[in-house]
PDB file of N, CA and C in Angstrom:
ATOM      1  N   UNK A   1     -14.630 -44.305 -60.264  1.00  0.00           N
ATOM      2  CA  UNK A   1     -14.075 -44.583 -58.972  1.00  0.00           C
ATOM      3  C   UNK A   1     -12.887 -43.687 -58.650  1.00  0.00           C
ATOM      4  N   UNK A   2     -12.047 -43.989 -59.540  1.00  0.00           N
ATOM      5  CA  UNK A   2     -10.940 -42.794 -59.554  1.00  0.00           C
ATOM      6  C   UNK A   2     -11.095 -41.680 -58.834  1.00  0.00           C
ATOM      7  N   UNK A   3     -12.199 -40.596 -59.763  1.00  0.00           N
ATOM      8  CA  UNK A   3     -12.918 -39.639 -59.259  1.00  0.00           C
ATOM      9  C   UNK A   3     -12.957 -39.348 -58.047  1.00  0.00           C
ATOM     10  N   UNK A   4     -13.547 -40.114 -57.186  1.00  0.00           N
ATOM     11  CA  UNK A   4     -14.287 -40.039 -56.252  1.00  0.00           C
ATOM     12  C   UNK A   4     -13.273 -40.418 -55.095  1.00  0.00           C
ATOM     13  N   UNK A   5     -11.934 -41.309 -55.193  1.00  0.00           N
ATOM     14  CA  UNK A   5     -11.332 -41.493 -54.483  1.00  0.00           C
ATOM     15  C   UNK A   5      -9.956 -39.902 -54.466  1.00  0.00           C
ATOM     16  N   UNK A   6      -9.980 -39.132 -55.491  1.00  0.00           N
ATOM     17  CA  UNK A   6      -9.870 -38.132 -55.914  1.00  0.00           C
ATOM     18  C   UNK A   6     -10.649 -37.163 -54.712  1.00  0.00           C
ATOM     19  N   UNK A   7     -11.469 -37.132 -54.339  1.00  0.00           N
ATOM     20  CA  UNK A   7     -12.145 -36.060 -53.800  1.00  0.00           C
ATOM     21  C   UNK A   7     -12.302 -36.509 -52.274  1.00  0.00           C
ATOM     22  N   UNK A   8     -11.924 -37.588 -52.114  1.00  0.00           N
ATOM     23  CA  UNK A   8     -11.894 -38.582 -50.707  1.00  0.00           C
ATOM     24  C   UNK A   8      -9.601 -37.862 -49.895  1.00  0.00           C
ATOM     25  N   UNK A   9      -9.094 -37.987 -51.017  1.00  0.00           N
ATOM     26  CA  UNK A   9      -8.215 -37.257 -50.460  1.00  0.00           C
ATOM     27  C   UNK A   9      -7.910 -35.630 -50.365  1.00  0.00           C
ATOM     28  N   UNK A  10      -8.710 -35.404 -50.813  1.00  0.00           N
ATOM     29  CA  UNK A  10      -8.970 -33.248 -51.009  1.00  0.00           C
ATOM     30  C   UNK A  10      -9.586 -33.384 -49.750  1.00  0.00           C
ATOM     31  N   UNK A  11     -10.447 -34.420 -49.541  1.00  0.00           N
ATOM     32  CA  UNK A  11     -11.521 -34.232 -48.102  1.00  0.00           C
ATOM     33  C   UNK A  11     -10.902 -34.735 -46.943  1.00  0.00           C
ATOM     34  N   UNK A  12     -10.152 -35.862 -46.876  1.00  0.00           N
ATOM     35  CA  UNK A  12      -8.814 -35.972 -45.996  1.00  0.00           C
ATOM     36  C   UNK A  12      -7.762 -34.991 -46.368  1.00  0.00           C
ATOM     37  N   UNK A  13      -7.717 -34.300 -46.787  1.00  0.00           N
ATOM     38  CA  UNK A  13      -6.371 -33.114 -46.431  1.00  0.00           C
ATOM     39  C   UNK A  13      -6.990 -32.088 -45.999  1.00  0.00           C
ATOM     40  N   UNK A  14      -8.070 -31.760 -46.431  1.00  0.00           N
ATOM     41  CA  UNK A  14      -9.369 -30.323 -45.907  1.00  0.00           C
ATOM     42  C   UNK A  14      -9.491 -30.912 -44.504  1.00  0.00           C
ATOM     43  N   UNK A  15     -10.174 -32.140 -44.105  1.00  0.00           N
ATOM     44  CA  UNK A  15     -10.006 -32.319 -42.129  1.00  0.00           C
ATOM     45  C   UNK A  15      -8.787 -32.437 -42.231  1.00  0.00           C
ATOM     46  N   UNK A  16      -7.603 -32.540 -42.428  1.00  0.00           N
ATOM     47  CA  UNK A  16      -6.229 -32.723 -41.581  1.00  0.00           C
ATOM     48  C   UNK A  16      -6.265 -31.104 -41.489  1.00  0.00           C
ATOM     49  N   UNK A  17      -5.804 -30.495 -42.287  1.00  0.00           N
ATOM     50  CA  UNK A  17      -5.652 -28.838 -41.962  1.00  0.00           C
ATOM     51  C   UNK A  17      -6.930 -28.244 -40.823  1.00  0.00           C
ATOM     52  N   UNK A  18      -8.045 -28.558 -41.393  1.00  0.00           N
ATOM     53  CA  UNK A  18      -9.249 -27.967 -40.219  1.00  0.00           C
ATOM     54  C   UNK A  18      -9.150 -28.568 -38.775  1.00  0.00           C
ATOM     55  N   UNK A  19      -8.419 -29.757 -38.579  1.00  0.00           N
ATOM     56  CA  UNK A  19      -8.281 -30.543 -37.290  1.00  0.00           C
ATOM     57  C   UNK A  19      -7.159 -29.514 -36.704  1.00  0.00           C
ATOM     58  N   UNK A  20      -5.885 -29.085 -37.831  1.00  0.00           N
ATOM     59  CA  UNK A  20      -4.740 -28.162 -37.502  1.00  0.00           C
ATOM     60  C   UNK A  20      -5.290 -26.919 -36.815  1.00  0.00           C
ATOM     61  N   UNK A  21      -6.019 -26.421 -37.842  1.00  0.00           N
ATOM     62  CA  UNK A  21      -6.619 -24.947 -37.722  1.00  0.00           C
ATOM     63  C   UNK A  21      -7.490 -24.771 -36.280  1.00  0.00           C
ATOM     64  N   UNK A  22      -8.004 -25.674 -36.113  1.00  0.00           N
ATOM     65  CA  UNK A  22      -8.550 -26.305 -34.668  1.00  0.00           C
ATOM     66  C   UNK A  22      -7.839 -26.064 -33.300  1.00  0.00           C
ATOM     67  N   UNK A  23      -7.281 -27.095 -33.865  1.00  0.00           N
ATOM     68  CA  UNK A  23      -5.834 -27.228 -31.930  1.00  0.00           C
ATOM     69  C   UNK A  23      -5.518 -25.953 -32.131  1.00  0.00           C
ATOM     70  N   UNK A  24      -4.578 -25.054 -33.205  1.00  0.00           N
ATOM     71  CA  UNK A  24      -3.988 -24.005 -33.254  1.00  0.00           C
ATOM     72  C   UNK A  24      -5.077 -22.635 -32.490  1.00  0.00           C
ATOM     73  N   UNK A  25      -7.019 -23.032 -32.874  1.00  0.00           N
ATOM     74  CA  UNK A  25      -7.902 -22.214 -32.173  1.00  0.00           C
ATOM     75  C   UNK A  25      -8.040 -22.574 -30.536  1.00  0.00           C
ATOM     76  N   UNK A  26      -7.885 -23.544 -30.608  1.00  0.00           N
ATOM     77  CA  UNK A  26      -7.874 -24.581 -29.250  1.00  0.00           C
ATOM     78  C   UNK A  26      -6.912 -23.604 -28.203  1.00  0.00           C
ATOM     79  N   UNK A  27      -5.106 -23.370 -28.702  1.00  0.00           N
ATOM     80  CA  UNK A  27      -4.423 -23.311 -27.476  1.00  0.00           C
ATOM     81  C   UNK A  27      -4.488 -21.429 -27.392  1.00  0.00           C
ATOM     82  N   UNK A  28      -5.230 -20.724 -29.016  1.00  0.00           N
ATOM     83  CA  UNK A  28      -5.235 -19.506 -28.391  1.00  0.00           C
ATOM     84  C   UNK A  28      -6.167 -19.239 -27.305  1.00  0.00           C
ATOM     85  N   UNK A  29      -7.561 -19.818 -27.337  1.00  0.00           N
ATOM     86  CA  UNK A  29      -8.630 -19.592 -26.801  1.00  0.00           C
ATOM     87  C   UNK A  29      -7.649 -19.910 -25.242  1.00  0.00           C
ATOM     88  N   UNK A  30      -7.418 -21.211 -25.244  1.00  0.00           N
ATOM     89  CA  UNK A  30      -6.687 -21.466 -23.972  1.00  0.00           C
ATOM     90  C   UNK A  30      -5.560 -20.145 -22.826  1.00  0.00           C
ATOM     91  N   UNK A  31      -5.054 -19.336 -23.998  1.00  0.00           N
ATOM     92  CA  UNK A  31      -4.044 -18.495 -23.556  1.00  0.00           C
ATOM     93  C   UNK A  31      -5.045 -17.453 -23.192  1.00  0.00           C
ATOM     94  N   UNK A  32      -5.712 -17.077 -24.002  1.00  0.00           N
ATOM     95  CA  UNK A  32      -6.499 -15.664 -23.516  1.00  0.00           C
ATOM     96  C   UNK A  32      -8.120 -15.929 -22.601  1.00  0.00           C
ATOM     97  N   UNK A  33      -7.806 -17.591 -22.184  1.00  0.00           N
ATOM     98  CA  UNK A  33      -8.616 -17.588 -20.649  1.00  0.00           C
ATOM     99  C   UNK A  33      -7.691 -17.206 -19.503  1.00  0.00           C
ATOM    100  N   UNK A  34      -6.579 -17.890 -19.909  1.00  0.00           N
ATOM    101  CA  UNK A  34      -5.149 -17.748 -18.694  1.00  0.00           C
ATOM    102  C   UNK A  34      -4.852 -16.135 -18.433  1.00  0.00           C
ATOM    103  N   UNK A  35      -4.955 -15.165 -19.471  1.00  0.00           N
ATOM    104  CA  UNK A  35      -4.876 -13.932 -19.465  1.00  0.00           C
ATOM    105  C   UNK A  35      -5.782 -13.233 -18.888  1.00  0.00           C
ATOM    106  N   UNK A  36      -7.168 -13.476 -19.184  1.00  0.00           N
ATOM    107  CA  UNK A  36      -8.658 -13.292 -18.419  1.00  0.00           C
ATOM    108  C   UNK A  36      -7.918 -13.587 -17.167  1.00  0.00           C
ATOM    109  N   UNK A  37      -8.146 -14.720 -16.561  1.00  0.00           N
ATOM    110  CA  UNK A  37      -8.009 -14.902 -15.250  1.00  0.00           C
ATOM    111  C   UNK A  37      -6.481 -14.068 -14.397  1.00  0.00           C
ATOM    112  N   UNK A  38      -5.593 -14.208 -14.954  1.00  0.00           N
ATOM    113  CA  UNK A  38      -4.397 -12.827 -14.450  1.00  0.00           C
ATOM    114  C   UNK A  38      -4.608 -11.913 -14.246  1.00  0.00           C
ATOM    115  N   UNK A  39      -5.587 -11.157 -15.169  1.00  0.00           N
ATOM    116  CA  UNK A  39      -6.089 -10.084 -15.280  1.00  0.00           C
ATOM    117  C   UNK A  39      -7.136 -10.184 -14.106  1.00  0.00           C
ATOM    118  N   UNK A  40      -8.348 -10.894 -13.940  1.00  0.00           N
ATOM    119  CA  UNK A  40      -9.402 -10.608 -12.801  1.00  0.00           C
ATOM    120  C   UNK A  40      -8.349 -10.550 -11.871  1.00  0.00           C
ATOM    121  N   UNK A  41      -7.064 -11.666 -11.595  1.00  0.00           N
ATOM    122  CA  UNK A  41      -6.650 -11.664 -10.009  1.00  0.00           C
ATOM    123  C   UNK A  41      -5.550 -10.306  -9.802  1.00  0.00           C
ATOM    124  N   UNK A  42      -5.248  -9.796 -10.752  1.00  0.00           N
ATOM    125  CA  UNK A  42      -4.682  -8.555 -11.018  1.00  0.00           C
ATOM    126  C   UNK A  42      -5.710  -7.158 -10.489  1.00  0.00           C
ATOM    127  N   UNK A  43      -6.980  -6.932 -10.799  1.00  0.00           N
ATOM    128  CA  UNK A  43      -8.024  -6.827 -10.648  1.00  0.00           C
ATOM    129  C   UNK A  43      -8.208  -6.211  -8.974  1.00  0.00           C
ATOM    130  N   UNK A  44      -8.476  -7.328  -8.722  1.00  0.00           N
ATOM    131  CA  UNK A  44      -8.818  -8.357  -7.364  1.00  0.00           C
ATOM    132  C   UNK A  44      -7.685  -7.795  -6.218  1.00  0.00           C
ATOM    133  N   UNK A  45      -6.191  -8.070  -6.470  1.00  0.00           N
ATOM    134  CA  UNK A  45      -5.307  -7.392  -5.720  1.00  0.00           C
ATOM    135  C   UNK A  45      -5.558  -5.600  -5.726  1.00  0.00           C
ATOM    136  N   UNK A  46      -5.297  -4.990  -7.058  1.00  0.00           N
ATOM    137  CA  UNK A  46      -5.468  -3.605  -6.674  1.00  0.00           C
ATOM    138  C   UNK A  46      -6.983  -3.646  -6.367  1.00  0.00           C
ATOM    139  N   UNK A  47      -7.454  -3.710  -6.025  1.00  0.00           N
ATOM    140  CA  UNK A  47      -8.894  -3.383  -5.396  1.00  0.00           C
ATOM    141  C   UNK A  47      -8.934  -3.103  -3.854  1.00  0.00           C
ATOM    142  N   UNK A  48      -8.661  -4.335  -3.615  1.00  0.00           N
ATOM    143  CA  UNK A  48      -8.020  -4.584  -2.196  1.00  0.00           C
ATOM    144  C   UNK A  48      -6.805  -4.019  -1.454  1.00  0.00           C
ATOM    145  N   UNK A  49      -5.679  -3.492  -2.812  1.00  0.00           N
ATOM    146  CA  UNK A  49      -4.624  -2.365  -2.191  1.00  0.00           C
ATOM    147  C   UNK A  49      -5.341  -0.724  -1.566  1.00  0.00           C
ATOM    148  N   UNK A  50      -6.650  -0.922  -3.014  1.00  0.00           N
ATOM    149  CA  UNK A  50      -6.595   0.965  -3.108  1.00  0.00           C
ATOM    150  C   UNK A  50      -7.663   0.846  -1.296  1.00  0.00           C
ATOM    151  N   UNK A  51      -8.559   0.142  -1.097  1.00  0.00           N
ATOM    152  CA  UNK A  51      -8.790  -0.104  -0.183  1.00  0.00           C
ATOM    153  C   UNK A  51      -8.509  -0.193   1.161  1.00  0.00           C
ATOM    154  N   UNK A  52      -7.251  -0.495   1.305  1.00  0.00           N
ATOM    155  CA  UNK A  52      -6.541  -0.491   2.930  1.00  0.00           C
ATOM    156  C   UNK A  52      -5.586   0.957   2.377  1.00  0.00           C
ATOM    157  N   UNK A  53      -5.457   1.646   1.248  1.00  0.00           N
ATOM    158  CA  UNK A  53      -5.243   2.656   1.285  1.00  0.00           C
ATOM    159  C   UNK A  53      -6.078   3.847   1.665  1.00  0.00           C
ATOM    160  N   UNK A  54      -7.472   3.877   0.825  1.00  0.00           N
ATOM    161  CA  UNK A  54      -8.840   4.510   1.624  1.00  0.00           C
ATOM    162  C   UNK A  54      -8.454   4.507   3.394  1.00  0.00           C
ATOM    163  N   UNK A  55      -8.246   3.961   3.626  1.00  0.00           N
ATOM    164  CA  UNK A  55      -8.180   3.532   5.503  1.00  0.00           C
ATOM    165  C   UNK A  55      -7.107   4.182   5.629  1.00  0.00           C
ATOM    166  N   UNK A  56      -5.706   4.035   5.205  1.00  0.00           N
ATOM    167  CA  UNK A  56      -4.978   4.504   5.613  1.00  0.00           C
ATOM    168  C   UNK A  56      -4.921   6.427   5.583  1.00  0.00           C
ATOM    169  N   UNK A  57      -5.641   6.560   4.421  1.00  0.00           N
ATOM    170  CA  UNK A  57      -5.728   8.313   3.947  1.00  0.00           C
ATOM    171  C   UNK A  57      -7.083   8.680   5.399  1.00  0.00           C
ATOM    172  N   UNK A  58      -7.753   7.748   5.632  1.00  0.00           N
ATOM    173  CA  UNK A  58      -8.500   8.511   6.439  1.00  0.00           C
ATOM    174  C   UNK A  58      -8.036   8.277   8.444  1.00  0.00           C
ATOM    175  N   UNK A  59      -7.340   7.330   8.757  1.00  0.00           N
ATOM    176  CA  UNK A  59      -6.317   7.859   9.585  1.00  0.00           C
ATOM    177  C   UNK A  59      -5.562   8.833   9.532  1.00  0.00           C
ATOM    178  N   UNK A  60      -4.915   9.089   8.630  1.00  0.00           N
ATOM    179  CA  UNK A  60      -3.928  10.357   8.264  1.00  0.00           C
ATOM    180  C   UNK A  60      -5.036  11.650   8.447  1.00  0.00           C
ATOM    181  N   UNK A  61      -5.902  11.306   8.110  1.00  0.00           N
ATOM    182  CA  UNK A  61      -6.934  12.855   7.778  1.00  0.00           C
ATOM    183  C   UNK A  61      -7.557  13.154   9.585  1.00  0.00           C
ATOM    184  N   UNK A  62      -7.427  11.939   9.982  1.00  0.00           N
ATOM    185  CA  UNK A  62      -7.811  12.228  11.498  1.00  0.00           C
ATOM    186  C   UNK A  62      -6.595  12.702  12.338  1.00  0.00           C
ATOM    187  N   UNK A  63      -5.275  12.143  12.230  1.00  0.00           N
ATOM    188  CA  UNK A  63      -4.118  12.681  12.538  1.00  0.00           C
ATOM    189  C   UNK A  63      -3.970  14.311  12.720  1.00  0.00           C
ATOM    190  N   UNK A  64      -4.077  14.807  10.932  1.00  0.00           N
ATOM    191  CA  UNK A  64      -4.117  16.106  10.720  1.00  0.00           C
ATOM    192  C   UNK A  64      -5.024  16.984  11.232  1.00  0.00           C
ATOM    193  N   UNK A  65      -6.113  16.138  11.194  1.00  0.00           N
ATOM    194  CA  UNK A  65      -7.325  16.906  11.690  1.00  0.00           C
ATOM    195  C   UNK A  65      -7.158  17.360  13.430  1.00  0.00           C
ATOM    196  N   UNK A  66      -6.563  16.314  13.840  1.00  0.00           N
ATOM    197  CA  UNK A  66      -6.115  16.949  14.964  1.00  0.00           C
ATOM    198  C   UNK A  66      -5.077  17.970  15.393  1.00  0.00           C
ATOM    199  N   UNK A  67      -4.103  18.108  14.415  1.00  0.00           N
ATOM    200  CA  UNK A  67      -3.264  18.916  14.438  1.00  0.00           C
ATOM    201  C   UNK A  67      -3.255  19.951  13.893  1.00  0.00           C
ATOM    202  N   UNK A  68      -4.415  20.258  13.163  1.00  0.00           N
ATOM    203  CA  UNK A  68      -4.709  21.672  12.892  1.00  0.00           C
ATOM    204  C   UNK A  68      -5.657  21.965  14.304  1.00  0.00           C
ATOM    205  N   UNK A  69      -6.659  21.634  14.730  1.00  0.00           N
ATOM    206  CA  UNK A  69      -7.084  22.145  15.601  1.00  0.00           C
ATOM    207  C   UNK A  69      -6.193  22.532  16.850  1.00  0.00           C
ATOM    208  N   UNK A  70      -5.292  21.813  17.077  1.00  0.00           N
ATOM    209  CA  UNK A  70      -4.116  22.093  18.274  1.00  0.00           C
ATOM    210  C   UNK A  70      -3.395  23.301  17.944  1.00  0.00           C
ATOM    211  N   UNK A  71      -3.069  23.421  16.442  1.00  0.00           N
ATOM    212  CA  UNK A  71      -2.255  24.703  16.172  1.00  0.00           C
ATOM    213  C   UNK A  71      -3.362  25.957  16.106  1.00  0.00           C
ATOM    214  N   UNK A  72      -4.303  25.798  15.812  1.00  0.00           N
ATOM    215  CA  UNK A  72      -5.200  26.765  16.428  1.00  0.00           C
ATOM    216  C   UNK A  72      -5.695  27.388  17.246  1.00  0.00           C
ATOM    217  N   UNK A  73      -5.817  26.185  18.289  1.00  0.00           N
ATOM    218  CA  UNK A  73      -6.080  26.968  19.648  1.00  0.00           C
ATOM    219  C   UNK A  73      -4.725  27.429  20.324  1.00  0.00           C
ATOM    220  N   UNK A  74      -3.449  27.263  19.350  1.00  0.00           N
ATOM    221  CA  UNK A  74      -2.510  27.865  19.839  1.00  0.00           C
ATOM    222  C   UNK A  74      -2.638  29.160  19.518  1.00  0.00           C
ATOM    223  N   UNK A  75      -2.526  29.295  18.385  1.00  0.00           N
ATOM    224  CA  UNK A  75      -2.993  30.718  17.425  1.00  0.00           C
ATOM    225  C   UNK A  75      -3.674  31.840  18.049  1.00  0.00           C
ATOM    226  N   UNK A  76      -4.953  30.593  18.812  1.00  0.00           N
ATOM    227  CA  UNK A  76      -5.962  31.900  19.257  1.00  0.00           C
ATOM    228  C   UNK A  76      -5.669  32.038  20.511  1.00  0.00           C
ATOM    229  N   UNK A  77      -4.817  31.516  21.289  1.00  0.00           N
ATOM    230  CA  UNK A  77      -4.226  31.442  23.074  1.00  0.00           C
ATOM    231  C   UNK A  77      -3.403  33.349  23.333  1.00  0.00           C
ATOM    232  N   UNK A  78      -3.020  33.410  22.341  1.00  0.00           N
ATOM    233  CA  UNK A  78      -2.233  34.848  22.558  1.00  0.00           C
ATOM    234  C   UNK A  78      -0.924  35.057  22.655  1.00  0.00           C
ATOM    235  N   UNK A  79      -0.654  36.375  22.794  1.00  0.00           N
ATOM    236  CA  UNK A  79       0.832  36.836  21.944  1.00  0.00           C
ATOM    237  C   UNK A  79       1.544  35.871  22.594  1.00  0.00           C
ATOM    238  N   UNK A  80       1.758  35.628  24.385  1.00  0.00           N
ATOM    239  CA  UNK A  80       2.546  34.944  24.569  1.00  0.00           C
ATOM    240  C   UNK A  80       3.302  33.908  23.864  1.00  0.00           C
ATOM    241  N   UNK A  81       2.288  33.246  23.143  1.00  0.00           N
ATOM    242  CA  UNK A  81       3.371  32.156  22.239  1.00  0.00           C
ATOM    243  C   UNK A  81       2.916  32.270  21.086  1.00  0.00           C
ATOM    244  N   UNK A  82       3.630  33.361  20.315  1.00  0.00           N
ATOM    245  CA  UNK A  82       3.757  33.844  19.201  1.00  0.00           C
ATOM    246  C   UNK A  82       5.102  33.139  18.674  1.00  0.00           C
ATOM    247  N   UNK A  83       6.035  33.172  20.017  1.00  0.00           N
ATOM    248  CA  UNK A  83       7.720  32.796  19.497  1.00  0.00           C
ATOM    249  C   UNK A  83       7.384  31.279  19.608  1.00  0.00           C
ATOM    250  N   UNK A  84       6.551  30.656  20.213  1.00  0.00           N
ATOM    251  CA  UNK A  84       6.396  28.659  20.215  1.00  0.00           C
ATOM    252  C   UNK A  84       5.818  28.838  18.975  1.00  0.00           C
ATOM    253  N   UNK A  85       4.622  29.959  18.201  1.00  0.00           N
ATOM    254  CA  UNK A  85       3.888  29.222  17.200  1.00  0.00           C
ATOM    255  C   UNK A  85       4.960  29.570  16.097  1.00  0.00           C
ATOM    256  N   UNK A  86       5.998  30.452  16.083  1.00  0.00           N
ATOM    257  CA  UNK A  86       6.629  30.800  14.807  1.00  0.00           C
ATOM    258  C   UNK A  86       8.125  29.474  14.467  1.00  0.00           C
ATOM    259  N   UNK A  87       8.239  28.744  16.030  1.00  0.00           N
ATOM    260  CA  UNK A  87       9.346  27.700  15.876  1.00  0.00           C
ATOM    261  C   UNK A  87       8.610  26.524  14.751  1.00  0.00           C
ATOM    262  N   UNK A  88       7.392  26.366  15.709  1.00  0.00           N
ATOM    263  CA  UNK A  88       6.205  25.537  15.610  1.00  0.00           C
ATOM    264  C   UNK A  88       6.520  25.494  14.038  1.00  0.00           C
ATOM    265  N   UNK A  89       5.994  26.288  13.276  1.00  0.00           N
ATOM    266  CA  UNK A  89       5.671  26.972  12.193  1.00  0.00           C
ATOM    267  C   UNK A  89       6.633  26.254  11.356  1.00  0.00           C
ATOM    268  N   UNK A  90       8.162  26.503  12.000  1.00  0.00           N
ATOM    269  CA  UNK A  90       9.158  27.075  10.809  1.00  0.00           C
ATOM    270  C   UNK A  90       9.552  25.178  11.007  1.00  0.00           C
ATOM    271  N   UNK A  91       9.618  24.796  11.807  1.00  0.00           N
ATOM    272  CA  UNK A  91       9.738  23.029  12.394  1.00  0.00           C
ATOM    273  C   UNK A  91       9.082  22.186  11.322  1.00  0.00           C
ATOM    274  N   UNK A  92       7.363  22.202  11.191  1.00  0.00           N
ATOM    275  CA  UNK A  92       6.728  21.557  10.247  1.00  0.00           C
ATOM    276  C   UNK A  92       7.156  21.721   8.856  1.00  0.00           C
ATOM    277  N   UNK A  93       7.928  22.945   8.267  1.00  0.00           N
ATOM    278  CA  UNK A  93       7.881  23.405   7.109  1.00  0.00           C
ATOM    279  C   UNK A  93       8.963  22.606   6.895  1.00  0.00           C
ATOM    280  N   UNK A  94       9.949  22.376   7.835  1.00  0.00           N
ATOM    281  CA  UNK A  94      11.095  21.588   7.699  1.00  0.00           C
ATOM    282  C   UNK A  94      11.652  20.029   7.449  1.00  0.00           C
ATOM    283  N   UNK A  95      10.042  19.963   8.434  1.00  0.00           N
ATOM    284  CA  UNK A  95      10.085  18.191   8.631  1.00  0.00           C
ATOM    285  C   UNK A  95       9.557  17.951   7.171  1.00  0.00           C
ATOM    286  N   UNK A  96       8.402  18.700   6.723  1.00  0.00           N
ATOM    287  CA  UNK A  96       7.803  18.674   5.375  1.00  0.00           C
ATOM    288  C   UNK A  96       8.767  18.504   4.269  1.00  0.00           C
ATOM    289  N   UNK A  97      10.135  19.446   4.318  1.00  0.00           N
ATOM    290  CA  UNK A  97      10.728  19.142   2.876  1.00  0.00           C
ATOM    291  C   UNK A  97      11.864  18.034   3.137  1.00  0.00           C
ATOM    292  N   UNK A  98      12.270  17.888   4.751  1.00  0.00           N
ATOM    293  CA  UNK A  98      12.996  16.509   4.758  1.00  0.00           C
ATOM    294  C   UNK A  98      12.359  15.204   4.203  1.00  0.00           C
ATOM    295  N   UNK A  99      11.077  15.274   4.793  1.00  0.00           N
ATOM    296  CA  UNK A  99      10.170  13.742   4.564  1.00  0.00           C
ATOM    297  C   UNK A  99      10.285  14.073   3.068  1.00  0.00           C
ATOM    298  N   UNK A 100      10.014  15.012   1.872  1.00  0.00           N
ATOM    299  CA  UNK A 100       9.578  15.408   0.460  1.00  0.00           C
ATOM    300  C   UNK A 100      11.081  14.832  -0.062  1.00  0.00           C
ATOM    301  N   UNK A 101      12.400  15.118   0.533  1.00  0.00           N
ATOM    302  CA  UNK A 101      13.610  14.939  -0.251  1.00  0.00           C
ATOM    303  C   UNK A 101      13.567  13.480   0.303  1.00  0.00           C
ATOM    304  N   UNK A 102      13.189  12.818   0.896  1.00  0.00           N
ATOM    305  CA  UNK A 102      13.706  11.246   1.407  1.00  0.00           C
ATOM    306  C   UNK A 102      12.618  10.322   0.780  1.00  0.00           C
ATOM    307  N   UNK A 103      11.638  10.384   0.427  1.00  0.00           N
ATOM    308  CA  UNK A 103      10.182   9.959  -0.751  1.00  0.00           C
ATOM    309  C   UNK A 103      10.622   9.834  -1.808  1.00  0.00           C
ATOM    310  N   UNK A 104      11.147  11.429  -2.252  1.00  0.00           N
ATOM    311  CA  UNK A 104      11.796  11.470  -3.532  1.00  0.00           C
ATOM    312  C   UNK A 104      13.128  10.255  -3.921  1.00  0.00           C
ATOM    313  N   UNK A 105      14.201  10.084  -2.886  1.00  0.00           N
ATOM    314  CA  UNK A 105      14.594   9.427  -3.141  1.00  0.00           C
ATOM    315  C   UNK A 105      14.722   8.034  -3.125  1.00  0.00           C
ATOM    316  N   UNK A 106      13.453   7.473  -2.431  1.00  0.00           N
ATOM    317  CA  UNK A 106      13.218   6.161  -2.354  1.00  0.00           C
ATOM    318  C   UNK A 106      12.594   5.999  -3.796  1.00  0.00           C
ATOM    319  N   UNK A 107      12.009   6.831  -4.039  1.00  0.00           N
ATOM    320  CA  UNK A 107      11.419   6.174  -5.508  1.00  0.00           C
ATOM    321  C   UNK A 107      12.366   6.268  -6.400  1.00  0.00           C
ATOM    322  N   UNK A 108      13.331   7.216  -6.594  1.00  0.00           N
ATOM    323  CA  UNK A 108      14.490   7.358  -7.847  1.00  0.00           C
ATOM    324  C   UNK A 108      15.266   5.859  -7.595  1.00  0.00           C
TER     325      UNK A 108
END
């Protein structure tokens, strides 16, 4: 009898630890569903950012697109406004590195 009540508490301490070992599998599984799901809605947002960005790059591309053709048919209009296309010219190059130094410093 001894014996056997002997191997009745090895087998109650083997389930107390495996019941442990359990919950302890229990709350990781739990954390790395919570992480899964952060992650899809993480996911889910940039998807939907790069998206209304697509839109926004192709407004911009219609913008430009118009404004190269305007500076062209300036181009090809004649000498007369050689001195509008060279202000023209020297204006964009300007606005270009103001907008480039004020970008720059919103992100620093």
């Amino acid at each position: 009898m001894a014996d056997w009540r002997g191997h009745g508490a090895v087998d109650d301490m083997l389930d107390a630890e495996n019941k442990l070992l359990a919950d302890n599998l229990v709350s990781k599984v739990s954390r790395l569903k919570s992480l899964a799901y952060d992650i899809d809605k993480e996911a889910e947002e940039q998807n939907s950012y790069l998206d209304g960005m697509g839109s926004n790059f192709l407004s911009a591309t219609g913008l430009l697109t118009g404004s190269v053709k305007r500076f062209s048919s300036m181009v090809r209009s004649g000498r007369e406004n050689r001195k509008i296309l060279c202000y023209v010219s020297v204006g964009l190059v300007l606005v270009f590195f103001v907008l480039y130094h004020l970008v720059s410093r919103i992100q620093t």
